[in-house]
C-alpha atoms as a PDB file:
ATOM      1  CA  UNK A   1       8.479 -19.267 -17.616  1.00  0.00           C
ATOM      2  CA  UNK A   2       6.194 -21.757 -16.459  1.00  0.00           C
ATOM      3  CA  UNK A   3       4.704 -23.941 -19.374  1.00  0.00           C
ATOM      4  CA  UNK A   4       1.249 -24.660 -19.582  1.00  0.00           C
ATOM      5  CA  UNK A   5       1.354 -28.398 -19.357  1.00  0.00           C
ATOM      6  CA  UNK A   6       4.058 -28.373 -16.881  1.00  0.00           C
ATOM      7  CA  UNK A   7       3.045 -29.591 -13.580  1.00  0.00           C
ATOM      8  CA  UNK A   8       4.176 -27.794 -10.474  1.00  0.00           C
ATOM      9  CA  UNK A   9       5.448 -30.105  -7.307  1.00  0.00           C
ATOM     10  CA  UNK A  10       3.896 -28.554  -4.675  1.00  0.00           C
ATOM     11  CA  UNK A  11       4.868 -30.912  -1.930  1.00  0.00           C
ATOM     12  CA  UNK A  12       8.755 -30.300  -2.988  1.00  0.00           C
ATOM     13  CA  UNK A  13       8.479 -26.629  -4.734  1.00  0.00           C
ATOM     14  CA  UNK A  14      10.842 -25.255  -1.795  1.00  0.00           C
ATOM     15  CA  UNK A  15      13.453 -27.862  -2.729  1.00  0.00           C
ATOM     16  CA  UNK A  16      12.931 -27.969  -6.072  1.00  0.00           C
ATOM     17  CA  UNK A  17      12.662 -24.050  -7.623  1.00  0.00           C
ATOM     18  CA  UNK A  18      15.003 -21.422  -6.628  1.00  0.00           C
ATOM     19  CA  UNK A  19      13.635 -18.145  -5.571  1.00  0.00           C
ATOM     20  CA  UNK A  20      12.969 -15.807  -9.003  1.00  0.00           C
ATOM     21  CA  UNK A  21      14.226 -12.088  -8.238  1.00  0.00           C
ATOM     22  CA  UNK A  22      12.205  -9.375  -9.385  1.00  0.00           C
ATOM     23  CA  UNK A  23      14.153  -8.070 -12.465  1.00  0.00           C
ATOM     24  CA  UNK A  24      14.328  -4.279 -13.499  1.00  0.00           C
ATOM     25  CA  UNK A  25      13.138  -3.055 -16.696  1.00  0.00           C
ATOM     26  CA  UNK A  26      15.464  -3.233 -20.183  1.00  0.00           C
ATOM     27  CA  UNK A  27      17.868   0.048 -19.515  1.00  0.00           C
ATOM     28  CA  UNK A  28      16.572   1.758 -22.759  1.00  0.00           C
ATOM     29  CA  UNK A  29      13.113   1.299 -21.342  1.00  0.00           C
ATOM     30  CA  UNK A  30      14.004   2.968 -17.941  1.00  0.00           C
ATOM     31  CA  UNK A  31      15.631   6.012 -19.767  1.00  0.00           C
ATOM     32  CA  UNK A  32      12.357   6.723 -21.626  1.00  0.00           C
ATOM     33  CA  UNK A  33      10.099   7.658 -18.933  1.00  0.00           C
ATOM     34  CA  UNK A  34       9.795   8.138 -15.044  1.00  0.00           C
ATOM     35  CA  UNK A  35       7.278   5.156 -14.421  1.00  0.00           C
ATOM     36  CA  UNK A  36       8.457   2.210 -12.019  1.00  0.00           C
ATOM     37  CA  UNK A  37      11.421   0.700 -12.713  1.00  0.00           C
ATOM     38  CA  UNK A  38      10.231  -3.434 -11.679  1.00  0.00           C
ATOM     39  CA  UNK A  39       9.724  -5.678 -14.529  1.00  0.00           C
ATOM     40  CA  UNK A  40       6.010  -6.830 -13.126  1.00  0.00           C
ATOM     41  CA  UNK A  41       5.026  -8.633 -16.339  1.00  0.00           C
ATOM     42  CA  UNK A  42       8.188 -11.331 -16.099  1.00  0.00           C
ATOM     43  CA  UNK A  43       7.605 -11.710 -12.100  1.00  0.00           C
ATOM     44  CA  UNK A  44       3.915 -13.098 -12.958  1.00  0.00           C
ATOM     45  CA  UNK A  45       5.118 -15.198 -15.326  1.00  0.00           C
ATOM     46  CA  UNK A  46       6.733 -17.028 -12.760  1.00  0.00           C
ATOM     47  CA  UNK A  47       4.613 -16.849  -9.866  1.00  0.00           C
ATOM     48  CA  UNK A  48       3.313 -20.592  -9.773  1.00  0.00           C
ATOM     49  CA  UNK A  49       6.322 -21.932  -9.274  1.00  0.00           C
ATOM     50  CA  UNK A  50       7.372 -19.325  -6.410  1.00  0.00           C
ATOM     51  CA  UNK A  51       3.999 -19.497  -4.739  1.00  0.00           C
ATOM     52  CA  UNK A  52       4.874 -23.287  -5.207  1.00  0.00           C
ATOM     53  CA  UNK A  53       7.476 -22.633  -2.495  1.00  0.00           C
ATOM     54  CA  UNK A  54       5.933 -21.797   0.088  1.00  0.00           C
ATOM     55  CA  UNK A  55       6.195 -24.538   2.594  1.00  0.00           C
ATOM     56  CA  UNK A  56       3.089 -23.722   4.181  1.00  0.00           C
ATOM     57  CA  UNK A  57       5.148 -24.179   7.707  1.00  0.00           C
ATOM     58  CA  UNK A  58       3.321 -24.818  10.855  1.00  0.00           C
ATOM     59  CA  UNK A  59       4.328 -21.981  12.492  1.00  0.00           C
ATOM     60  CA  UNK A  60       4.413 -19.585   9.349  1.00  0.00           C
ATOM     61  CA  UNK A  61       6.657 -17.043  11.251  1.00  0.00           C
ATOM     62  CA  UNK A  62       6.043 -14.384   7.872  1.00  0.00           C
ATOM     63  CA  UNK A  63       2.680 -13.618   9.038  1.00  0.00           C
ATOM     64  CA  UNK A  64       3.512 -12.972  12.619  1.00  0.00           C
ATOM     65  CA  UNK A  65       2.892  -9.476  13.556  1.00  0.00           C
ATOM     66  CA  UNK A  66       6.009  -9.944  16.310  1.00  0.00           C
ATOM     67  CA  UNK A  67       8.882 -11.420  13.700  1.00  0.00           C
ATOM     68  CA  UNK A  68       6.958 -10.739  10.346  1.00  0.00           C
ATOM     69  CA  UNK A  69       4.393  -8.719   8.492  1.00  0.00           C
ATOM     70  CA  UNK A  70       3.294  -6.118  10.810  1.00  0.00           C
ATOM     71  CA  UNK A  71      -0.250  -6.305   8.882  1.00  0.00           C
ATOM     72  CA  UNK A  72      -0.851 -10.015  10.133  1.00  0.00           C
ATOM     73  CA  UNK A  73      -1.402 -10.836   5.928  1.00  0.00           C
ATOM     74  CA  UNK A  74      -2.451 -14.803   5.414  1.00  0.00           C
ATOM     75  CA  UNK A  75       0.794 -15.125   3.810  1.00  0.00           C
ATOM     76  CA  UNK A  76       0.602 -19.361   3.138  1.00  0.00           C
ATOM     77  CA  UNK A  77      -3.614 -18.868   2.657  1.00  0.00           C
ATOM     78  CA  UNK A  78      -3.077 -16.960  -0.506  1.00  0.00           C
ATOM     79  CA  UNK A  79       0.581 -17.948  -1.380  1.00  0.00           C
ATOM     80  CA  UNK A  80      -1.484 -21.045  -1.881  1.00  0.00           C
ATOM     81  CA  UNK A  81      -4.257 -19.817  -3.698  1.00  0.00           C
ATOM     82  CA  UNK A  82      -1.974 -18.400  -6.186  1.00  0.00           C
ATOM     83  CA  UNK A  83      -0.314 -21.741  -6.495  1.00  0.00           C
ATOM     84  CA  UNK A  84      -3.996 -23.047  -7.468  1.00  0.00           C
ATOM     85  CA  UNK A  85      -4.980 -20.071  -9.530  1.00  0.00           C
ATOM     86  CA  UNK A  86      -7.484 -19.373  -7.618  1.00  0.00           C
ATOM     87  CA  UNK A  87      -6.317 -15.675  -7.731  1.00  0.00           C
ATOM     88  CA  UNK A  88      -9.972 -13.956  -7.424  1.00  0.00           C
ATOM     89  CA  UNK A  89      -9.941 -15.802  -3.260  1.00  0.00           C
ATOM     90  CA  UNK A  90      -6.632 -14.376  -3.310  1.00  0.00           C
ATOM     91  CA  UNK A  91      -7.646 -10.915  -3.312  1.00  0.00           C
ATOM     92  CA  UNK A  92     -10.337 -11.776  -0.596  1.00  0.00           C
ATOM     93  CA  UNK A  93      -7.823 -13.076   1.437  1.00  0.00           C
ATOM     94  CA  UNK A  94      -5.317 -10.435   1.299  1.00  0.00           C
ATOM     95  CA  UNK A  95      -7.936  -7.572   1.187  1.00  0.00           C
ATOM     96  CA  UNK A  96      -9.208  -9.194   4.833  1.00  0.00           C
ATOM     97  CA  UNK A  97      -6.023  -7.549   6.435  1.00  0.00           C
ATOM     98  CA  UNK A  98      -4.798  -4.573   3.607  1.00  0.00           C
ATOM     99  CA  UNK A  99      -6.490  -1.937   2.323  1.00  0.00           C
ATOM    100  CA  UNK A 100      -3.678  -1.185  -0.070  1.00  0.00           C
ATOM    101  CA  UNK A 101      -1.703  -4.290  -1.058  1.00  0.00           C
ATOM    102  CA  UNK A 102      -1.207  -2.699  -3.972  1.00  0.00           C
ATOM    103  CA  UNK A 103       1.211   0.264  -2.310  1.00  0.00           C
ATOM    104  CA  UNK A 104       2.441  -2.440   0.041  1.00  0.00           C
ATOM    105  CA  UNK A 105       3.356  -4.847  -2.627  1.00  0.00           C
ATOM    106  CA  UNK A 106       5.585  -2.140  -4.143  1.00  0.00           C
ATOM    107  CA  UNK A 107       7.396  -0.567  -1.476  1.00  0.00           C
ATOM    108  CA  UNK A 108       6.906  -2.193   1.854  1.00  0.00           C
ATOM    109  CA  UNK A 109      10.484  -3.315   3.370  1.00  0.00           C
ATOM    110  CA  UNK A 110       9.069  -6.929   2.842  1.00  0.00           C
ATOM    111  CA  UNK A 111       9.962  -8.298   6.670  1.00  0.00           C
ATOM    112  CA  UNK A 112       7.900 -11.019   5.786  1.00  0.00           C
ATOM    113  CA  UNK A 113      10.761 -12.312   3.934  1.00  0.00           C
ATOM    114  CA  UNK A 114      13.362 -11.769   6.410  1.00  0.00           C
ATOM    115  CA  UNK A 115      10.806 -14.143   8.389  1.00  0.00           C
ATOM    116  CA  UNK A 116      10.411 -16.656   6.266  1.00  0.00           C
ATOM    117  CA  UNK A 117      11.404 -20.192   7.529  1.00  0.00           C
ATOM    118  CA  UNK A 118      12.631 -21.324   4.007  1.00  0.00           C
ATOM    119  CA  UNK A 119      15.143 -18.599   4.339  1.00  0.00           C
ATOM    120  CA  UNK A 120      17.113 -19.981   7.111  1.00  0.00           C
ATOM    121  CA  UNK A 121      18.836 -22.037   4.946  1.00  0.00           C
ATOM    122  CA  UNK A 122      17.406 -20.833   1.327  1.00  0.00           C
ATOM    123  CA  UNK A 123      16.260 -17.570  -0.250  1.00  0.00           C
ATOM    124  CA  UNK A 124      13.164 -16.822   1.114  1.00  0.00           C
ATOM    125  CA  UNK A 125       9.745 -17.008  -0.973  1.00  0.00           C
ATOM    126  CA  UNK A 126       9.125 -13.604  -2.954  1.00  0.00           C
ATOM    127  CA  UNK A 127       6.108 -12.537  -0.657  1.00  0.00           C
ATOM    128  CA  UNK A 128       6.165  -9.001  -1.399  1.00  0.00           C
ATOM    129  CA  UNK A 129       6.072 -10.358  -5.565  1.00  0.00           C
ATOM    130  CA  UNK A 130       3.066 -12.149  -4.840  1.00  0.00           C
ATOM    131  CA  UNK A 131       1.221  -9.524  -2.956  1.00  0.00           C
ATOM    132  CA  UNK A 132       1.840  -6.849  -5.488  1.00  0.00           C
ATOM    133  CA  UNK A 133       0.826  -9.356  -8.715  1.00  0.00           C
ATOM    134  CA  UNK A 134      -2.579 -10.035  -6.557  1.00  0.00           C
ATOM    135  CA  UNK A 135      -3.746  -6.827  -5.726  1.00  0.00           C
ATOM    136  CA  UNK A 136      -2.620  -6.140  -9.790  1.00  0.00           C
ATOM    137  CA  UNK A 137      -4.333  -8.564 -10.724  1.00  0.00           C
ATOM    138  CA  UNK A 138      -7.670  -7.433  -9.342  1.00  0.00           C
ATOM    139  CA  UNK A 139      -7.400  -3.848 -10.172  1.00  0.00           C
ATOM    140  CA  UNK A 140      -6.874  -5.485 -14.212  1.00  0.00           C
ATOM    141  CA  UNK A 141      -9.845  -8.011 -13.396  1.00  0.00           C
ATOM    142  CA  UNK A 142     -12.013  -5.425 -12.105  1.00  0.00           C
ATOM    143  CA  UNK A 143     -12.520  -6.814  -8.361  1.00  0.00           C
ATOM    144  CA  UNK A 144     -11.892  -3.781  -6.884  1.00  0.00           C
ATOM    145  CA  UNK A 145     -15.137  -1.728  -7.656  1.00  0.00           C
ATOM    146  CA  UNK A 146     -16.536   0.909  -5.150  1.00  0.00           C
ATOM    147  CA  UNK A 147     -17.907  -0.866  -2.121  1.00  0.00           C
ATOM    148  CA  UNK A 148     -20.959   1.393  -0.481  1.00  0.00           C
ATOM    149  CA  UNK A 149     -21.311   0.979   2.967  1.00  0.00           C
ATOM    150  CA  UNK A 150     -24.381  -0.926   4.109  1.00  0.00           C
ATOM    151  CA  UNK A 151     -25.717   1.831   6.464  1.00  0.00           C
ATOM    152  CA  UNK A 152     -25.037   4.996   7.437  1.00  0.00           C
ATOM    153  CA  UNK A 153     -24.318   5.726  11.375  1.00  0.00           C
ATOM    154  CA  UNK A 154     -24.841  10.239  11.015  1.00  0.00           C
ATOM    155  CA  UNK A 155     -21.389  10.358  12.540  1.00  0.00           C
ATOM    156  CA  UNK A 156     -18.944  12.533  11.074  1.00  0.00           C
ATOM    157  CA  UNK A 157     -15.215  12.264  11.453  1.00  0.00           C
ATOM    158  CA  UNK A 158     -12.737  14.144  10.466  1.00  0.00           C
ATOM    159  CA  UNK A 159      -9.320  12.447   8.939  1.00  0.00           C
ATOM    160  CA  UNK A 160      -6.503  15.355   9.615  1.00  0.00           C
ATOM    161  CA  UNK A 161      -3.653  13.813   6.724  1.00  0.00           C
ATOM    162  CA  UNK A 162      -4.218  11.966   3.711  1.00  0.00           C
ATOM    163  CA  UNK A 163      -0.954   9.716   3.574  1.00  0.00           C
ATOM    164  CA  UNK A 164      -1.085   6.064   4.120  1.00  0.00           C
ATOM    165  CA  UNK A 165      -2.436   5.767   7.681  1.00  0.00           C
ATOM    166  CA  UNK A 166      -5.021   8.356   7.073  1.00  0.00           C
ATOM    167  CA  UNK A 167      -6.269   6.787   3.761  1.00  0.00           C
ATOM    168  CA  UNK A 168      -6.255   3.844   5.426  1.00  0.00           C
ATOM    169  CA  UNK A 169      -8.122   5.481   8.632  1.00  0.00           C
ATOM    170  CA  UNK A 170     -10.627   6.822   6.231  1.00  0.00           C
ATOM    171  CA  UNK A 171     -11.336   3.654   3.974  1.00  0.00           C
ATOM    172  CA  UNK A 172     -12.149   1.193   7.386  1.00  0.00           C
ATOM    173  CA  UNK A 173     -13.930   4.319   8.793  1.00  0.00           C
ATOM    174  CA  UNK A 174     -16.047   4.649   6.140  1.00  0.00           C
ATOM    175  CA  UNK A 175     -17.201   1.367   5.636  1.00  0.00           C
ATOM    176  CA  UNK A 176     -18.024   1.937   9.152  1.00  0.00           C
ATOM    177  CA  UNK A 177     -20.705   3.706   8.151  1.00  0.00           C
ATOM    178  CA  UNK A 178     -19.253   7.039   9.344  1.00  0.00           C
ATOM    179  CA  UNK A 179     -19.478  10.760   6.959  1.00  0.00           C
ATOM    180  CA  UNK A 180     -15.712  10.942   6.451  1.00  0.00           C
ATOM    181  CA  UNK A 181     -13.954  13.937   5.506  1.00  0.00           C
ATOM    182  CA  UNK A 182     -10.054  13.943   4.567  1.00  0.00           C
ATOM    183  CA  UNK A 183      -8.136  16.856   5.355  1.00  0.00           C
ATOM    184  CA  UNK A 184      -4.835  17.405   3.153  1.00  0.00           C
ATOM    185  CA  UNK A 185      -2.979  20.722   3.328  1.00  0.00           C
ATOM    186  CA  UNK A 186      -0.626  20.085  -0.042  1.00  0.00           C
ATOM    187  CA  UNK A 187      -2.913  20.227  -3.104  1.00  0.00           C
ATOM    188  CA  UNK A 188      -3.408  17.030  -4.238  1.00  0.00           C
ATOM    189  CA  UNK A 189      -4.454  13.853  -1.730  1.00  0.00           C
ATOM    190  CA  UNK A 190      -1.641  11.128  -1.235  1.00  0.00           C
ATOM    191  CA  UNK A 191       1.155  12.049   1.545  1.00  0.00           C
ATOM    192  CA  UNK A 192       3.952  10.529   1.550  1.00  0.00           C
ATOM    193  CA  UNK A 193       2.963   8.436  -1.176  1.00  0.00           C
ATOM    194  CA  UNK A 194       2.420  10.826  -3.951  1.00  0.00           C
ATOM    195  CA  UNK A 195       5.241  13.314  -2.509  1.00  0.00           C
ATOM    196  CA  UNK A 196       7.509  11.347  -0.461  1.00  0.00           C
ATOM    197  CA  UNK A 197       7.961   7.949  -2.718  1.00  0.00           C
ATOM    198  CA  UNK A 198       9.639   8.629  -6.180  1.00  0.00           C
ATOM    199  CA  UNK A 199       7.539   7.446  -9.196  1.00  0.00           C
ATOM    200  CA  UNK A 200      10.133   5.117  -9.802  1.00  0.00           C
ATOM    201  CA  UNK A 201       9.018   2.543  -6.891  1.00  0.00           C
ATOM    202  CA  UNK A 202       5.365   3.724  -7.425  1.00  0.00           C
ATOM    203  CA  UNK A 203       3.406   5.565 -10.017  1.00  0.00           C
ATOM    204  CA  UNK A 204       0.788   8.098  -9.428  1.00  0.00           C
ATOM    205  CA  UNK A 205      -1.563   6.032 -11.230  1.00  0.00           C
ATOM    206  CA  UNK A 206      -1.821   3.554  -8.875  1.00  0.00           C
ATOM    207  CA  UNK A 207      -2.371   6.102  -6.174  1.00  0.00           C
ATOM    208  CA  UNK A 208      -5.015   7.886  -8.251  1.00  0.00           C
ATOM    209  CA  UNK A 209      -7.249   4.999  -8.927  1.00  0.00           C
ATOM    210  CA  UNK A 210      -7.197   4.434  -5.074  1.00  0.00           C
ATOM    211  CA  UNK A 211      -7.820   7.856  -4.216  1.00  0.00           C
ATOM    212  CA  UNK A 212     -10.689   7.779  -6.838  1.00  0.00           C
ATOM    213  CA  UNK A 213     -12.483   4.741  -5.830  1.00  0.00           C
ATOM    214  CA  UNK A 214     -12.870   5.976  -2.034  1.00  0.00           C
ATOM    215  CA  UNK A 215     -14.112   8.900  -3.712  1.00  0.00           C
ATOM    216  CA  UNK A 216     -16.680   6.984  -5.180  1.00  0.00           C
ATOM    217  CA  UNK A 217     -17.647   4.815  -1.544  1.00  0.00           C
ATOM    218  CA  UNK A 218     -18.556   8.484  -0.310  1.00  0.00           C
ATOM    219  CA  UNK A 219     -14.829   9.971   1.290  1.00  0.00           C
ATOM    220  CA  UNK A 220     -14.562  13.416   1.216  1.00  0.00           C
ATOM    221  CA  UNK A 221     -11.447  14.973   0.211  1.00  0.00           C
ATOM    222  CA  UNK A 222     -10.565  18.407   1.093  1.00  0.00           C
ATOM    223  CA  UNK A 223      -7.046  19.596  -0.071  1.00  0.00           C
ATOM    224  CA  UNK A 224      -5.406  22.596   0.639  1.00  0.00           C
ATOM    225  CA  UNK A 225      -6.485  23.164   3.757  1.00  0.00           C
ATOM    226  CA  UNK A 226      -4.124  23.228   7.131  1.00  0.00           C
ATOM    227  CA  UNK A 227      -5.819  22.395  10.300  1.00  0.00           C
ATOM    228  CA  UNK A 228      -4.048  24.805  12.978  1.00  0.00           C
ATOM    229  CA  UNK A 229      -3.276  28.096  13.638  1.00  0.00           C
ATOM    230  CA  UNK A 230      -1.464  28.894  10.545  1.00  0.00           C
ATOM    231  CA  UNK A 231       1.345  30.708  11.673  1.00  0.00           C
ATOM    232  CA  UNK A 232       3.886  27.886  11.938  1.00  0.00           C
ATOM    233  CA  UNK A 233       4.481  26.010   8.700  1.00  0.00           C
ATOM    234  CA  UNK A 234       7.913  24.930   7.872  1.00  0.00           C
ATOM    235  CA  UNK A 235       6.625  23.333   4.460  1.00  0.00           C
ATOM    236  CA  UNK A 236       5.604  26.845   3.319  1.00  0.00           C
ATOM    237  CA  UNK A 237       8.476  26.886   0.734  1.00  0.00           C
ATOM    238  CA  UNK A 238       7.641  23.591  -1.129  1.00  0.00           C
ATOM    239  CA  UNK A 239       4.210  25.405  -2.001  1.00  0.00           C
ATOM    240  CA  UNK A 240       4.145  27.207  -5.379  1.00  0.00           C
ATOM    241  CA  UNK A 241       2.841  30.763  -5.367  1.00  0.00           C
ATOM    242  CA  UNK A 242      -0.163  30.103  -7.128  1.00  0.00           C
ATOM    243  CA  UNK A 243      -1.499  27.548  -4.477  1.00  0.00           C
ATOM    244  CA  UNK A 244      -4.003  28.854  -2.066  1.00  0.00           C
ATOM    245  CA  UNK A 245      -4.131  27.183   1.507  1.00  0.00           C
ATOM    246  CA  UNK A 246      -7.270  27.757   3.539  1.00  0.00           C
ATOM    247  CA  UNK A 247      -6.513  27.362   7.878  1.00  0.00           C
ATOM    248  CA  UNK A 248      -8.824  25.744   9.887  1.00  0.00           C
ATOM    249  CA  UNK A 249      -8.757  25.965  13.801  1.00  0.00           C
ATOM    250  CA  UNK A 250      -9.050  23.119  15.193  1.00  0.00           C
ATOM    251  CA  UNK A 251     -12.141  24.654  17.580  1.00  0.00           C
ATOM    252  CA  UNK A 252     -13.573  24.518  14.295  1.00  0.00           C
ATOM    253  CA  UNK A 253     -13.362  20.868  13.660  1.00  0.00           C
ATOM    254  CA  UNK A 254     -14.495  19.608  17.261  1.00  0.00           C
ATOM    255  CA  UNK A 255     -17.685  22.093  16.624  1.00  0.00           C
ATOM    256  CA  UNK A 256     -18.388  20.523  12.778  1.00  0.00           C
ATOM    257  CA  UNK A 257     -17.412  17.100  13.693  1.00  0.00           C
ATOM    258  CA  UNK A 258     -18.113  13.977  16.428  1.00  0.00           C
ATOM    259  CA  UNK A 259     -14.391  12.982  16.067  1.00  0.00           C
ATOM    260  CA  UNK A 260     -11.383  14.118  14.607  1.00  0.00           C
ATOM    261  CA  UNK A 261      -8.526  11.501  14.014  1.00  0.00           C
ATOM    262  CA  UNK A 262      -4.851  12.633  13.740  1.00  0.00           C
ATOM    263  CA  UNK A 263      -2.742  11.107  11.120  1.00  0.00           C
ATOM    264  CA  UNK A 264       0.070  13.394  10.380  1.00  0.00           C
ATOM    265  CA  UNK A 265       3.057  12.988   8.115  1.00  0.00           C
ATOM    266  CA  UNK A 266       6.637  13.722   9.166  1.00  0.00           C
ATOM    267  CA  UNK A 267       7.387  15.780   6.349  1.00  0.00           C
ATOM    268  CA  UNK A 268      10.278  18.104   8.406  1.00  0.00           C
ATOM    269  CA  UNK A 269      13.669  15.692   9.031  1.00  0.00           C
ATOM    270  CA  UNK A 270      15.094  16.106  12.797  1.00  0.00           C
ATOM    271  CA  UNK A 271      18.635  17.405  12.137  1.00  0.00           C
ATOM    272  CA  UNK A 272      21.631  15.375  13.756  1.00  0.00           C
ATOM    273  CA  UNK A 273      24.030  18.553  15.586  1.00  0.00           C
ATOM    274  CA  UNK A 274      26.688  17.451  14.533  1.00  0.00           C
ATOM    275  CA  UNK A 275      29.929  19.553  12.737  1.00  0.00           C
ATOM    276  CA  UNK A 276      29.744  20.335   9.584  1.00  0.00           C
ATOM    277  CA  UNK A 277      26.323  19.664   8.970  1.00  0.00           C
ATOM    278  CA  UNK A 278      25.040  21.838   5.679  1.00  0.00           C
END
């Protein structure tokens, strides 16, 4: 743990501090409940130092959208802020490129990392760490309160899937200025994040507050609903009886709506032929 009066070498950090893992939970802890499994409270305890190792490289290959983070994140800007403590310019850094750093921060493959020019001879910096203590931190610092937009255009669109992309669709969409409307056929809003990821890498919680707070900026959420013709669904048997799915045609939509935007899941694997396949 980093001591209060201890004073972090910036200029040397990536020499001087080895990269800090992020540690699991006690076992006992993790056999309680369901929740995530990632110790978050030791990683921030140690974050100076490994935002302290950042080298803050010339060519800082971790944001590149070709070798790195596909996002283009200002990896060094706010690696650096952290280091400072500036964390609330943090946020407004990272929030200039992600709309959900704090799903990212979680689960994201982290090639950021694998990009990282202290890692060609080093561990690399714990990026994804970082990330997901920022975007934690503002949620616990109340930064993230519902944004209005400043105007609105009378456009509506319609947002066909309410997984990442289409959250994401909706969120930039509706700052826009545009009427959005979310269309989700399971019953609850979240894709492949509330029914694809297991709890363990990322709690419903911190989809739900998400979720809620687009709610609040004016997205519409409509769940239950399939856009199509309604007799092809091969995700009819992960419904429960008592859930009631309402079809739209697609007609429909073009008629209600000035654009429609498709963000679909890929709920239904693509089998391999291959023998003895179950």
């Amino acid at each position: 743990m980093t001591r209060p009066d201890e004073k972090i070498d910036k200029l040397r950090g990536f020499v001087k501090y080895k990269r800090n893992p992020h540690p699991y939970k006690s076992t006992r802890e993790r056999t309680e409940n369901w929740n995530e499994v990632h110790n978050h409270q030791f990683v921030r305890q140690h974050l100076k130092k490994q935002a302290a190792r950042c080298m803050d490289c010339g060519v800082p290959f971790c944001q590149s959208e070709n070798f790195g983070c596909p996002l283009g994140n200002l990896i060094p800007n706010w690696n650096d802020l952290v280091y400072k403590d500036a964390w609330k310019e943090a946020h407004v850094a990272l929030a200039q490129t992600n709309n959900f750093p704090e799903f990212t921060g979680r689960v994201c493959p982290a090639p950021c990392e694998a990009a990282c020019v202290l890692g060609i001879n080093a561990a690399a910096v714990t990026i994804k760490n970082i990330e997901c203590a920022i975007a934690d931190k503002a949620w616990d610092q109340g930064w993230n309160q519902p944004k209005m937009p400043e105007f609105r255009t009378g456009k509506r669109v319609a947002v066909i899937g309410s997984g990442p992309s289409g959250l994401a669709c909706a969120a930039q969409l509706n700052q826009a200025g545009h009427q959005v409307t979310v269309f989700e056929r399971r019953n609850l809003p979240g894709g492949l994040l509330r029914y694809g990821i297991p709890t363990m890498k990322l709690e419903r919680a911190v989809v739900n507050r998400r979720i809620e707070q687009m709610r609040a900026e004016g997205v519409e959420f409509r769940c239950s609903t399939q856009v199509g013709d309604g007799q092809f669904d091969r995700n009819r048997d992960l419904r429960s009886v008592e859930e009631q799915l309402e079809t739209i045609e697609p007609a429909q939509l073009l008629r209600q709506f000035h654009a429609v935007v498709l963000c679909l899941g890929a709920t239904w694997p693509r089998d391999i032929p291959i023998p003895s396949e179950p």
